[in-house]
N, C-alpha and C. Protein backbone atom coordinates (compact mmCIF):
# COMPACT_ATOMS: atom_id res chain seq x y z
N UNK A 1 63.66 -40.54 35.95
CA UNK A 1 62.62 -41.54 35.75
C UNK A 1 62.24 -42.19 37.08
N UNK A 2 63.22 -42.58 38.10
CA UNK A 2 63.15 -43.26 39.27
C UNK A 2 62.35 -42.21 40.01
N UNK A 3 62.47 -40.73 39.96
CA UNK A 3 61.30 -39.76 40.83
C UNK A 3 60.03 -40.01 40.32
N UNK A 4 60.08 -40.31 38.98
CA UNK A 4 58.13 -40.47 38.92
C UNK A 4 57.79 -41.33 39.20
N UNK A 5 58.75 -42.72 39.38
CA UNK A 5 58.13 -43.92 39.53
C UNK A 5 57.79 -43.80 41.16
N UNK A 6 58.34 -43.44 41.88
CA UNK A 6 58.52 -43.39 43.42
C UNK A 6 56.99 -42.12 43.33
N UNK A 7 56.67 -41.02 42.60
CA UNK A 7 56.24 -40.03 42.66
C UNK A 7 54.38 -40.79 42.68
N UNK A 8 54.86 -41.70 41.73
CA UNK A 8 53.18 -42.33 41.20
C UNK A 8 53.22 -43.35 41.22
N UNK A 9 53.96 -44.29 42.26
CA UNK A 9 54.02 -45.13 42.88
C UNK A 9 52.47 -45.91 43.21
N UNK A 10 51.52 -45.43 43.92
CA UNK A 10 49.95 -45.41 44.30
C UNK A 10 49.62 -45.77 43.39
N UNK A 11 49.78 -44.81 42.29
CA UNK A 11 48.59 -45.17 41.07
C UNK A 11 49.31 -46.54 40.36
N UNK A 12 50.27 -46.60 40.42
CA UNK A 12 50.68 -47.29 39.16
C UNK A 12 50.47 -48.98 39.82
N UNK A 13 50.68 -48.79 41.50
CA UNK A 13 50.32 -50.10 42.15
C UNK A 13 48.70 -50.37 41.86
N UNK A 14 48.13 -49.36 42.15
CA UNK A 14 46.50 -49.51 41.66
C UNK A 14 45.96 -50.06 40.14
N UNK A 15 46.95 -49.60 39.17
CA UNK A 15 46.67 -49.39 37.83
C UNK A 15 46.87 -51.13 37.61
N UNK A 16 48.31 -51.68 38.09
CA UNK A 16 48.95 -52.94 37.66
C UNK A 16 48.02 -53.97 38.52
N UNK A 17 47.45 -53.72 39.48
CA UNK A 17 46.35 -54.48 40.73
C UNK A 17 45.08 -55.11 39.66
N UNK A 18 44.76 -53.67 39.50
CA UNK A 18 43.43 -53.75 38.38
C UNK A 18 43.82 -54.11 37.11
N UNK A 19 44.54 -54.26 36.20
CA UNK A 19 45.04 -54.68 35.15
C UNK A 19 45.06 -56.54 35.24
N UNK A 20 45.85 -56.69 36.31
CA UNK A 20 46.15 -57.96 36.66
C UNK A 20 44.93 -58.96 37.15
N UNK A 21 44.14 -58.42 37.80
CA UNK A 21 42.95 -58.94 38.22
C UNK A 21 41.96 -58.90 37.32
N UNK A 22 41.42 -58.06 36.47
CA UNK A 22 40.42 -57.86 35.45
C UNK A 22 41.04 -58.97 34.40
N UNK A 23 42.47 -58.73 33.93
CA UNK A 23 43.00 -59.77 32.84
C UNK A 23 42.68 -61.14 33.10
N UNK A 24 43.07 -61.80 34.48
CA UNK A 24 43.09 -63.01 34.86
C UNK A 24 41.49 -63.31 34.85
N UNK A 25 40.58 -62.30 35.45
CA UNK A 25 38.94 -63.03 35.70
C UNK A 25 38.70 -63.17 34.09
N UNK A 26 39.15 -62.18 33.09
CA UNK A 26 38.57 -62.21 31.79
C UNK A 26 38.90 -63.49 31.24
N UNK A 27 40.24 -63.76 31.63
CA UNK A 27 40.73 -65.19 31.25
C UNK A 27 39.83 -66.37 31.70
N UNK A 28 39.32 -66.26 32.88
CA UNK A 28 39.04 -67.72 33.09
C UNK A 28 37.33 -67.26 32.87
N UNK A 29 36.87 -66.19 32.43
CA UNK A 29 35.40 -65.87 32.13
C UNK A 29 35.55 -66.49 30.83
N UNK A 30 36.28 -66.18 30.09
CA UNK A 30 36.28 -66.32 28.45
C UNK A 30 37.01 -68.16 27.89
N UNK A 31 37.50 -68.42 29.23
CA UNK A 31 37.98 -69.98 29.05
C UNK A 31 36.14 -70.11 28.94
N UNK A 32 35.52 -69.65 29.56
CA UNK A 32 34.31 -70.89 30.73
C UNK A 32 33.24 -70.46 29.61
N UNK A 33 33.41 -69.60 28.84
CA UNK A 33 32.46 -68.90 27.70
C UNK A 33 32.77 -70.25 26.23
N UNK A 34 33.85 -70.64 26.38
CA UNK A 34 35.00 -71.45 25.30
C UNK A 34 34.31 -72.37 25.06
N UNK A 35 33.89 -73.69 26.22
CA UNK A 35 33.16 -74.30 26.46
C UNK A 35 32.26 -74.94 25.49
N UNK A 36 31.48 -73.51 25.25
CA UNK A 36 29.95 -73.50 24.69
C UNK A 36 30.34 -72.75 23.03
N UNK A 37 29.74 -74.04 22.07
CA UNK A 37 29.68 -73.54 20.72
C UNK A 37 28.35 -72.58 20.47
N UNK A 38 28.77 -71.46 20.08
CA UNK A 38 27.88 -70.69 19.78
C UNK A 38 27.10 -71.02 18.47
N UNK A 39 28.02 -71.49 17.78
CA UNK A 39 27.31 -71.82 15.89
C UNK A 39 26.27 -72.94 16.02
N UNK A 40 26.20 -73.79 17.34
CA UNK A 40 24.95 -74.90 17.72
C UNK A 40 23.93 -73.81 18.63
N UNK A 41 24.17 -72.87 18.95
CA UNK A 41 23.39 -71.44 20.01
C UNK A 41 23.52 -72.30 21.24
N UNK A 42 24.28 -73.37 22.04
CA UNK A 42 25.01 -73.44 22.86
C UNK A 42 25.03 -72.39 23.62
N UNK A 43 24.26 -72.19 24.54
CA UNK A 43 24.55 -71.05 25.77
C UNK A 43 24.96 -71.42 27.31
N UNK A 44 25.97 -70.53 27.64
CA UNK A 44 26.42 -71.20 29.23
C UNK A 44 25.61 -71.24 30.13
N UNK A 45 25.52 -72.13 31.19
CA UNK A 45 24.85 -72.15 32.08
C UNK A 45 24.14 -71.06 33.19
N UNK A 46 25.10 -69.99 33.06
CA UNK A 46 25.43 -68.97 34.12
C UNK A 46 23.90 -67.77 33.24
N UNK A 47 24.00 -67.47 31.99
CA UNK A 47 23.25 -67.04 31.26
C UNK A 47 21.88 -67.41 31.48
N UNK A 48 21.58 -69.13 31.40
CA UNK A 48 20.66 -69.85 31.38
C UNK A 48 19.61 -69.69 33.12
N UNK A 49 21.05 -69.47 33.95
CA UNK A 49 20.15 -69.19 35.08
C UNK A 49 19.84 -68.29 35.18
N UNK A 50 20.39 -66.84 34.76
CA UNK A 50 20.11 -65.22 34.43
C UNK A 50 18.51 -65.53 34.32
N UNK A 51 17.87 -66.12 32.66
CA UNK A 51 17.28 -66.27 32.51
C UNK A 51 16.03 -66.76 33.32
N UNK A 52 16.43 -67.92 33.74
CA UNK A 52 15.03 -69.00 35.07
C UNK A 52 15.11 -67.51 35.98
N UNK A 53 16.34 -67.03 36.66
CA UNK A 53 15.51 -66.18 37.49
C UNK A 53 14.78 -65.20 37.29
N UNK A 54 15.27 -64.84 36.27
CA UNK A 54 14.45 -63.32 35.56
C UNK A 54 12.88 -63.83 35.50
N UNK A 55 12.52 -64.75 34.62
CA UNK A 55 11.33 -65.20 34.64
C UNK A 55 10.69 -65.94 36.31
N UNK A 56 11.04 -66.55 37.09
CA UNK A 56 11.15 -66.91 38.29
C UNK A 56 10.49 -65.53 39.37
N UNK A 57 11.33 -64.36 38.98
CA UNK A 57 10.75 -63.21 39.87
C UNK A 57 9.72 -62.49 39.13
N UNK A 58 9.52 -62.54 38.01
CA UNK A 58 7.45 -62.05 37.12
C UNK A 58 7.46 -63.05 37.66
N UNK A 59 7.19 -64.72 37.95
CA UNK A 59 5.87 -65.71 38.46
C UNK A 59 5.95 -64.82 40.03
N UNK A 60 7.13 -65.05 40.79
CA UNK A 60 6.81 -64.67 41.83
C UNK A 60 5.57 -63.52 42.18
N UNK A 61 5.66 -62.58 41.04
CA UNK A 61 4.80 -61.33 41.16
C UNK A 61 3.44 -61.34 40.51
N UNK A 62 3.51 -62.88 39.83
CA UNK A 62 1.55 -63.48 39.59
C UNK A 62 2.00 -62.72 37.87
N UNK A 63 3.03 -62.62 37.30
CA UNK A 63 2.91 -61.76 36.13
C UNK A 63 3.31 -63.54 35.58
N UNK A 64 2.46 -63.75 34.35
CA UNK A 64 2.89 -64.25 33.28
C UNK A 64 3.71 -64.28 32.35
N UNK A 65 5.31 -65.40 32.65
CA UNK A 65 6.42 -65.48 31.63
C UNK A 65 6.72 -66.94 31.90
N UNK A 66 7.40 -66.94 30.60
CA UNK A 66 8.27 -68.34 30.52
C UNK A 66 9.45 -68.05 29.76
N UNK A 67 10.34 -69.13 29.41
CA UNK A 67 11.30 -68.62 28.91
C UNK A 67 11.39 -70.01 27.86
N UNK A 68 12.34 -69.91 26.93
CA UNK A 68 12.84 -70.87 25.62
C UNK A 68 13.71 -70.31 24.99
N UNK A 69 14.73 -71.35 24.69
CA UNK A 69 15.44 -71.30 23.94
C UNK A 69 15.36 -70.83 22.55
N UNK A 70 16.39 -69.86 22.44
CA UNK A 70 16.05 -68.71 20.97
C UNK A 70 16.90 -69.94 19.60
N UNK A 71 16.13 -70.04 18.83
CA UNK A 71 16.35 -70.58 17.47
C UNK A 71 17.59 -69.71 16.73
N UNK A 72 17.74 -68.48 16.84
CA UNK A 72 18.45 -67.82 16.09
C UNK A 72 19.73 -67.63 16.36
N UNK A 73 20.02 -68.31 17.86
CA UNK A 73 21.35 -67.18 18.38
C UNK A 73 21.60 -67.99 19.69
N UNK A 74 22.51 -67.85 20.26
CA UNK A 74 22.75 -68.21 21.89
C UNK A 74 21.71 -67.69 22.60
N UNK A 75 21.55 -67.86 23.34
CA UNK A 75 20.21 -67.08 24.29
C UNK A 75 19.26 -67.91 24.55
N UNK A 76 18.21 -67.03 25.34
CA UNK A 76 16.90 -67.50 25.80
C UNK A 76 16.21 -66.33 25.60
N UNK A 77 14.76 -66.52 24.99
CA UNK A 77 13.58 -65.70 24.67
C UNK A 77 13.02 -65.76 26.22
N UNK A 78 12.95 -64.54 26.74
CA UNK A 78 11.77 -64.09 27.83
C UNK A 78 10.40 -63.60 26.81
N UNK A 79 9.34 -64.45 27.70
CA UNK A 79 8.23 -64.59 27.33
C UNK A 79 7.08 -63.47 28.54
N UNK A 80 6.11 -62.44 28.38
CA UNK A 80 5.52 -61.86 29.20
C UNK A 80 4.51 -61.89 28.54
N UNK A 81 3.19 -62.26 29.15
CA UNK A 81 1.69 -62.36 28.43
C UNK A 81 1.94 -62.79 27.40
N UNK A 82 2.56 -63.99 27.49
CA UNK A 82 2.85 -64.60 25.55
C UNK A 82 4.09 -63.74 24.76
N UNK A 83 4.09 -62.69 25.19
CA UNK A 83 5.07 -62.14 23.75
C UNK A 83 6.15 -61.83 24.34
N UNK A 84 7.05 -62.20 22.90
CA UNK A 84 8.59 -61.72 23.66
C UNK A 84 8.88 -60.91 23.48
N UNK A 85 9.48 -60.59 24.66
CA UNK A 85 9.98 -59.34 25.53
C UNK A 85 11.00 -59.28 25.62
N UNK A 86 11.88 -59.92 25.91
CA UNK A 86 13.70 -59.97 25.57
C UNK A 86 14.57 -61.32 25.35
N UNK A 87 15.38 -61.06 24.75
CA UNK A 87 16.38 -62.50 24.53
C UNK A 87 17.57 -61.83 25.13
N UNK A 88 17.70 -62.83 26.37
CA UNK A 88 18.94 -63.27 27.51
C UNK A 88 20.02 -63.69 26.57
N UNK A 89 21.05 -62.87 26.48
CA UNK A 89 22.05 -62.77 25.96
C UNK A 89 23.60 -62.87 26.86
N UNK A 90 24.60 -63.88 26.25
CA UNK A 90 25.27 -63.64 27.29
C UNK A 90 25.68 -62.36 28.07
N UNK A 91 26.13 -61.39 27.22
CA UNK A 91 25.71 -60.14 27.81
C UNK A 91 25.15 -59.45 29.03
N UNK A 92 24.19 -60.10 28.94
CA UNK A 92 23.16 -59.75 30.10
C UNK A 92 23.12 -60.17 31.27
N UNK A 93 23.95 -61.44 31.40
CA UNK A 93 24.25 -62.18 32.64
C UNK A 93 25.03 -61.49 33.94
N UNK A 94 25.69 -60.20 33.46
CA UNK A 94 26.11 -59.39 34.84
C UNK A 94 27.74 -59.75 34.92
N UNK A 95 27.89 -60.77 34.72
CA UNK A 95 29.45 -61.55 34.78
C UNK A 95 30.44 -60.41 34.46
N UNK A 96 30.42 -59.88 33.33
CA UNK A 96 31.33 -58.65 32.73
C UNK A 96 30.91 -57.09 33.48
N UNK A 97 30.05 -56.79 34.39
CA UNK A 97 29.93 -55.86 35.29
C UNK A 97 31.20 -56.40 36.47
N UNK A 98 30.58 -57.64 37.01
CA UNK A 98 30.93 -58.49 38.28
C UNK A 98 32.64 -58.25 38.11
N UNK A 99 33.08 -58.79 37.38
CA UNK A 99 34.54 -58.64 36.93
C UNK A 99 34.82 -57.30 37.18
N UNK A 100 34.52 -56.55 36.34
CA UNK A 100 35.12 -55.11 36.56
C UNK A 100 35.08 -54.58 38.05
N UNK A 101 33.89 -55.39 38.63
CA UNK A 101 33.64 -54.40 40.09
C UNK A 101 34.57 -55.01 41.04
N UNK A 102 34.65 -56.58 40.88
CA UNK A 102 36.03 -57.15 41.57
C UNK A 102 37.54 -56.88 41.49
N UNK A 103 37.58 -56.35 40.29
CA UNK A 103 38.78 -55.58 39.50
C UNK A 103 39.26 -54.49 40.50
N UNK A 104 38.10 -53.66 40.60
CA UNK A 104 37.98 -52.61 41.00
C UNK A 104 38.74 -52.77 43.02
N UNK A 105 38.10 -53.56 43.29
CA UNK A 105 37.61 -54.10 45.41
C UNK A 105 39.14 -54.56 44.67
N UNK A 106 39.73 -55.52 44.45
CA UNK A 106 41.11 -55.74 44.64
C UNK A 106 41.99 -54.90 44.11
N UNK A 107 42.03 -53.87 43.27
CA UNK A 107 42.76 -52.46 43.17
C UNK A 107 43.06 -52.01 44.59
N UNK A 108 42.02 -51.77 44.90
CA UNK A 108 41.87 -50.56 46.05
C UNK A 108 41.74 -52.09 47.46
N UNK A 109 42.18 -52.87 47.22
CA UNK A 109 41.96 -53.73 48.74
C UNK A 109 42.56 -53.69 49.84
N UNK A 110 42.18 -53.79 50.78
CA UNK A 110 42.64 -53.83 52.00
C UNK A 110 42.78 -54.64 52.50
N UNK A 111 42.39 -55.38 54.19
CA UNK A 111 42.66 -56.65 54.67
C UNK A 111 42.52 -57.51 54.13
N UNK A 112 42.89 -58.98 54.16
CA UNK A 112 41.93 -59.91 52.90
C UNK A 112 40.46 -60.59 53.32
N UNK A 113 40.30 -60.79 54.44
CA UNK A 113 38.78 -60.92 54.92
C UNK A 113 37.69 -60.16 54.29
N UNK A 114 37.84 -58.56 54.63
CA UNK A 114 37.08 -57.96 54.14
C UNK A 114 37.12 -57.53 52.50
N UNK A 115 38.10 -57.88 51.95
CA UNK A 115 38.27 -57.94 50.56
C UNK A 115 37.22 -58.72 50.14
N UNK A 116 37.20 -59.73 50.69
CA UNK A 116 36.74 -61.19 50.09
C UNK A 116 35.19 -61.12 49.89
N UNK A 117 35.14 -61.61 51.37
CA UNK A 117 33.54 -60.63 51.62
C UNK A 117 33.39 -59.58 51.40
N UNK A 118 33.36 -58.33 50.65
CA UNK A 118 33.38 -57.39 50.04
C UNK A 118 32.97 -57.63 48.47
N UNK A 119 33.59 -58.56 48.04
CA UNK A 119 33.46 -58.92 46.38
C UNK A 119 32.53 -59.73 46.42
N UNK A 120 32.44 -60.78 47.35
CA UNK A 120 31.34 -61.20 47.23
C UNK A 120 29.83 -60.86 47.27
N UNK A 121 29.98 -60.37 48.35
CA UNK A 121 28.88 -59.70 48.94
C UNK A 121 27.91 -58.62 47.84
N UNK A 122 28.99 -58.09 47.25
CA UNK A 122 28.85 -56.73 46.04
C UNK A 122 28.53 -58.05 44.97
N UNK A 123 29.34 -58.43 44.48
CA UNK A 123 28.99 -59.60 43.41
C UNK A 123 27.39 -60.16 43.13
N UNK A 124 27.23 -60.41 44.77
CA UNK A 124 25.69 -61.15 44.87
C UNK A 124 24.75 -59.94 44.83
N UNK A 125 25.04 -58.84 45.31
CA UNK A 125 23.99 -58.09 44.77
C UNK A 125 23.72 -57.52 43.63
N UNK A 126 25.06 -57.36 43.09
CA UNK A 126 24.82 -56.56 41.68
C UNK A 126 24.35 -58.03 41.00
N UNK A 127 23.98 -59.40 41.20
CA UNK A 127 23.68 -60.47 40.44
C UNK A 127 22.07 -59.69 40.63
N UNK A 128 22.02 -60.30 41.75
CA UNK A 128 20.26 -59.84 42.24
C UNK A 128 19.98 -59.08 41.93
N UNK A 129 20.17 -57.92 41.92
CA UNK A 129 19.57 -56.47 41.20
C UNK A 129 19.55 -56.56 39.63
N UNK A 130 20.55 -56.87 38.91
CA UNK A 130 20.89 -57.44 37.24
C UNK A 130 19.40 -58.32 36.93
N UNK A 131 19.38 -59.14 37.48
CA UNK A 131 17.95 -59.85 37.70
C UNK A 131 16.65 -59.45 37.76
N UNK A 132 16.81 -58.76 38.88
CA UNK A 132 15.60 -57.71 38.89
C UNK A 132 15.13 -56.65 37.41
N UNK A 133 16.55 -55.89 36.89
CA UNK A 133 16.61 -55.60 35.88
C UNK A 133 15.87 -55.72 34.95
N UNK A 134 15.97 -57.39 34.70
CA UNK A 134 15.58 -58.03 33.17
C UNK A 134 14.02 -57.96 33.45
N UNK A 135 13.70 -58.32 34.62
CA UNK A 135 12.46 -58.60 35.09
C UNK A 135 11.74 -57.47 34.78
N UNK A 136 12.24 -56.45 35.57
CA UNK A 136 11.07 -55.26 35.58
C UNK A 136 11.58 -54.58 34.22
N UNK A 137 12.71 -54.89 33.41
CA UNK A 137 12.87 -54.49 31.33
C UNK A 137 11.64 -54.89 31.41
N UNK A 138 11.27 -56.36 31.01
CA UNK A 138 10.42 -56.81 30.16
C UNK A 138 8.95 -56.11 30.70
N UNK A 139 8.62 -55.90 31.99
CA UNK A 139 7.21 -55.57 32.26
C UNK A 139 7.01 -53.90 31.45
N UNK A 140 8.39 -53.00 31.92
CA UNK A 140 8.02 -51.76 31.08
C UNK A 140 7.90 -51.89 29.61
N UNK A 141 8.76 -52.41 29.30
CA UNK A 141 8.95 -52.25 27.59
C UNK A 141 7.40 -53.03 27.18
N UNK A 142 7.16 -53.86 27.60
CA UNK A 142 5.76 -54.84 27.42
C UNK A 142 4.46 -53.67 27.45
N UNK A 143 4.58 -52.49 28.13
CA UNK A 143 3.75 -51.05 28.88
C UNK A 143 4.36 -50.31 28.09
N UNK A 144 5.61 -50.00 27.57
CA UNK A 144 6.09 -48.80 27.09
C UNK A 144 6.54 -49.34 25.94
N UNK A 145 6.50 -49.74 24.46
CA UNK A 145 7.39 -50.72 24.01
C UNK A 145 8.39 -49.31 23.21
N UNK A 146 7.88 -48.39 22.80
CA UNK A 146 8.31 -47.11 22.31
C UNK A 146 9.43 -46.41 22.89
N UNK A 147 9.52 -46.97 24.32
CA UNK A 147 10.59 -46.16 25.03
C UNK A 147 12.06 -47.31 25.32
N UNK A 148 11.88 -49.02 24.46
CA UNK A 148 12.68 -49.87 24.43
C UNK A 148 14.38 -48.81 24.71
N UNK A 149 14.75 -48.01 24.02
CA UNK A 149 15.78 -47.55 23.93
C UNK A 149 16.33 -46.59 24.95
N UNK A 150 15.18 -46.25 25.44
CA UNK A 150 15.76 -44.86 26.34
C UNK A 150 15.68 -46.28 28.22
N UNK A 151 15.29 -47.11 28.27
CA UNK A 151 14.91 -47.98 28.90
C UNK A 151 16.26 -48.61 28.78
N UNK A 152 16.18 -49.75 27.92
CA UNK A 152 17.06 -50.68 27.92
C UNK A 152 18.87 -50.05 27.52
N UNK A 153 19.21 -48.47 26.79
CA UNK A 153 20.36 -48.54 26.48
C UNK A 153 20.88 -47.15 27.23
N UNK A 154 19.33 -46.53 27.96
CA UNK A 154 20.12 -45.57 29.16
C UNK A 154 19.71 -45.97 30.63
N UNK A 155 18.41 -46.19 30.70
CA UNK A 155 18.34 -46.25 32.34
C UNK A 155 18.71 -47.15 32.96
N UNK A 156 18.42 -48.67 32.63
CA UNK A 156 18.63 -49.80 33.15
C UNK A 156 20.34 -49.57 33.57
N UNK A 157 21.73 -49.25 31.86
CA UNK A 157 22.63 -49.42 32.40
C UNK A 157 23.10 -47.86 33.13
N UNK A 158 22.46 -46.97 33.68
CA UNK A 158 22.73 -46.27 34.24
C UNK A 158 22.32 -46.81 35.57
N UNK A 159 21.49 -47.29 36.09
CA UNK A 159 21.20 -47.96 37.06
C UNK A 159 22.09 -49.06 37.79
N UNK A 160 22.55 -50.17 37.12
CA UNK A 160 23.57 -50.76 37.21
C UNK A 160 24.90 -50.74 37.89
N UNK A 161 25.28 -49.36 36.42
CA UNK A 161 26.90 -49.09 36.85
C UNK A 161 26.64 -47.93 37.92
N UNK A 162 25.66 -47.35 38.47
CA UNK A 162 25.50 -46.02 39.25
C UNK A 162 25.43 -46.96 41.06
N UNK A 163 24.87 -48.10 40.82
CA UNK A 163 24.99 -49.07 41.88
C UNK A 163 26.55 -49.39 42.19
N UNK A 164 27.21 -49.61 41.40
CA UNK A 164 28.15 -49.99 41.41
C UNK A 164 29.12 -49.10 41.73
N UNK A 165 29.38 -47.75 41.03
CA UNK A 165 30.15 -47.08 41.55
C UNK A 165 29.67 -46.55 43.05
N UNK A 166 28.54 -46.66 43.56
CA UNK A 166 28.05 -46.43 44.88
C UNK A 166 28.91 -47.40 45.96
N UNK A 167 28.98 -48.46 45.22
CA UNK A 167 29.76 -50.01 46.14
C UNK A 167 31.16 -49.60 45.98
N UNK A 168 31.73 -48.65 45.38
CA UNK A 168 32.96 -48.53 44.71
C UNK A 168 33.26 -47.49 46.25
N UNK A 169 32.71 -46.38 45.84
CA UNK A 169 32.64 -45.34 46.86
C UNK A 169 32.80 -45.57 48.35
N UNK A 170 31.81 -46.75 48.72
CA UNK A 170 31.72 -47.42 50.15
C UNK A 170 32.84 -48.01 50.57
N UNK A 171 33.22 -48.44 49.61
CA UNK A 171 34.23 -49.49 49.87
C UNK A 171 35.96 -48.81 50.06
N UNK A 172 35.66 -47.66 48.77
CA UNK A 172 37.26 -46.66 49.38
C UNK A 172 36.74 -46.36 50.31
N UNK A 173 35.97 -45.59 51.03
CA UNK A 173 35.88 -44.63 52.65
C UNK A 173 35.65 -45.67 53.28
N UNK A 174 35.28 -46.78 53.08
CA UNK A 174 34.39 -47.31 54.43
C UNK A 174 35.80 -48.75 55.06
N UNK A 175 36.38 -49.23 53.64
CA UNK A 175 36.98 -50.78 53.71
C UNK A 175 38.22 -50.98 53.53
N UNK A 176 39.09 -49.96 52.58
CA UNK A 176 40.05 -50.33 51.65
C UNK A 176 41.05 -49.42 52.77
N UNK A 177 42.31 -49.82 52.47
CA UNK A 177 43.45 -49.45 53.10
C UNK A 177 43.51 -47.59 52.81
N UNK A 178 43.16 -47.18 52.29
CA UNK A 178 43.00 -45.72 51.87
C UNK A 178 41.38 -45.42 52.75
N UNK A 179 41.01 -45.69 53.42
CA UNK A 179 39.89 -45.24 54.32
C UNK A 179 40.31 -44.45 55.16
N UNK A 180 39.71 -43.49 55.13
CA UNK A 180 40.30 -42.51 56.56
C UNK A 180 39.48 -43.17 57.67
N UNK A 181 40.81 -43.02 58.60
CA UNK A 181 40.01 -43.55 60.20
C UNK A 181 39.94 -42.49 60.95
N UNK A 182 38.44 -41.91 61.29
CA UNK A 182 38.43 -41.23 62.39
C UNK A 182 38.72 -41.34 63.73
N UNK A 183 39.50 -40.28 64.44
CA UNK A 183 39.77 -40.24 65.87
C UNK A 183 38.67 -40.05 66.67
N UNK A 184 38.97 -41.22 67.50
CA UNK A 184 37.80 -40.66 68.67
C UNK A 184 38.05 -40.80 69.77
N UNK A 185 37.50 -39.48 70.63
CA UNK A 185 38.16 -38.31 71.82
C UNK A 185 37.47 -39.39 72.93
């Protein structure tokens, strides 16, 4: 038993890294979710700004939206030329990507500087891009409303997590203690 542990040693430090880190962010994601009564549609703040920016980048682009609070549910109704176009769900806020991808950068971490700034850095973009997301959802589906599904439940999150494992990729070769360092003559 002591040869496999020594044998898969790597993985199992990687496995318990990411276990430990994903558990703890879920913990204090799902404390900070606790907060907010859903049965009043009580939605967290973090959601709420999802929302202002999503609508925030259509004004930026002269496109017509607003946003309001959904009657039915936690959320916010995105509004485009008057009609709604999506309800901001906690879900949608990126937070439960963000986690996993930090999960991920402290698995595989290396120095702690560049750890740090690394998660962050990745964090803020996969926010910004998530954003962008909702934004340019609502303008297609608003143009395409027929293709809602092949849109919103393949491309968008293929887009996403395909970003992400790209930051994943960079970050083993380019950051993490498992980077190969080239010699130079």
């Amino acid at each position: 038993m002591k040869k496999y542990f020594i044998l898969y040693k790597p993985f199992l430090v990687f496995l318990g890294k990411f276990l430990l880190t994903y558990l703890l962010l879920t913990f204090v994601y799902e404390s900070y979710l606790g907060q907010f009564d859903t049965k009043k549609f009580e939605l967290d703040g973090f959601t709420q700004s999802v929302a202002k920016q999503s609508k925030d980048v259509l004004v930026f682009f002269n496109y017509d939206a607003a946003i309001a609070p959904n009657a039915k549910e936690s959320g916010m109704n995105l509004f485009y030329n008057q009609k709604l176009m999506a309800r901001i769900i906690e879900g949608c806020n990126g937070l439960s990507v963000i986690i996993l991808f930090i999960s991920f950068i402290i698995a595989f971490s290396g120095k702690l500087k560049p750890t740090i700034l690394y998660s962050i850095g990745g964090s803020l973009l996969i926010h910004i891009l998530n954003v962008f997301r909702i934004s340019l959802l609502c303008v297609l589906m608003y143009y395409f409303p027929k293709r809602e599904h092949i849109l919103h439940g393949v491309f968008f999150p293929l887009f996403i997590y395909g970003v992400i494992f790209m930051l994943w990729i960079i970050w083993v070769n380019k950051f993490s203690k498992y980077a190969t360092k080239t010699i130079q003559s």
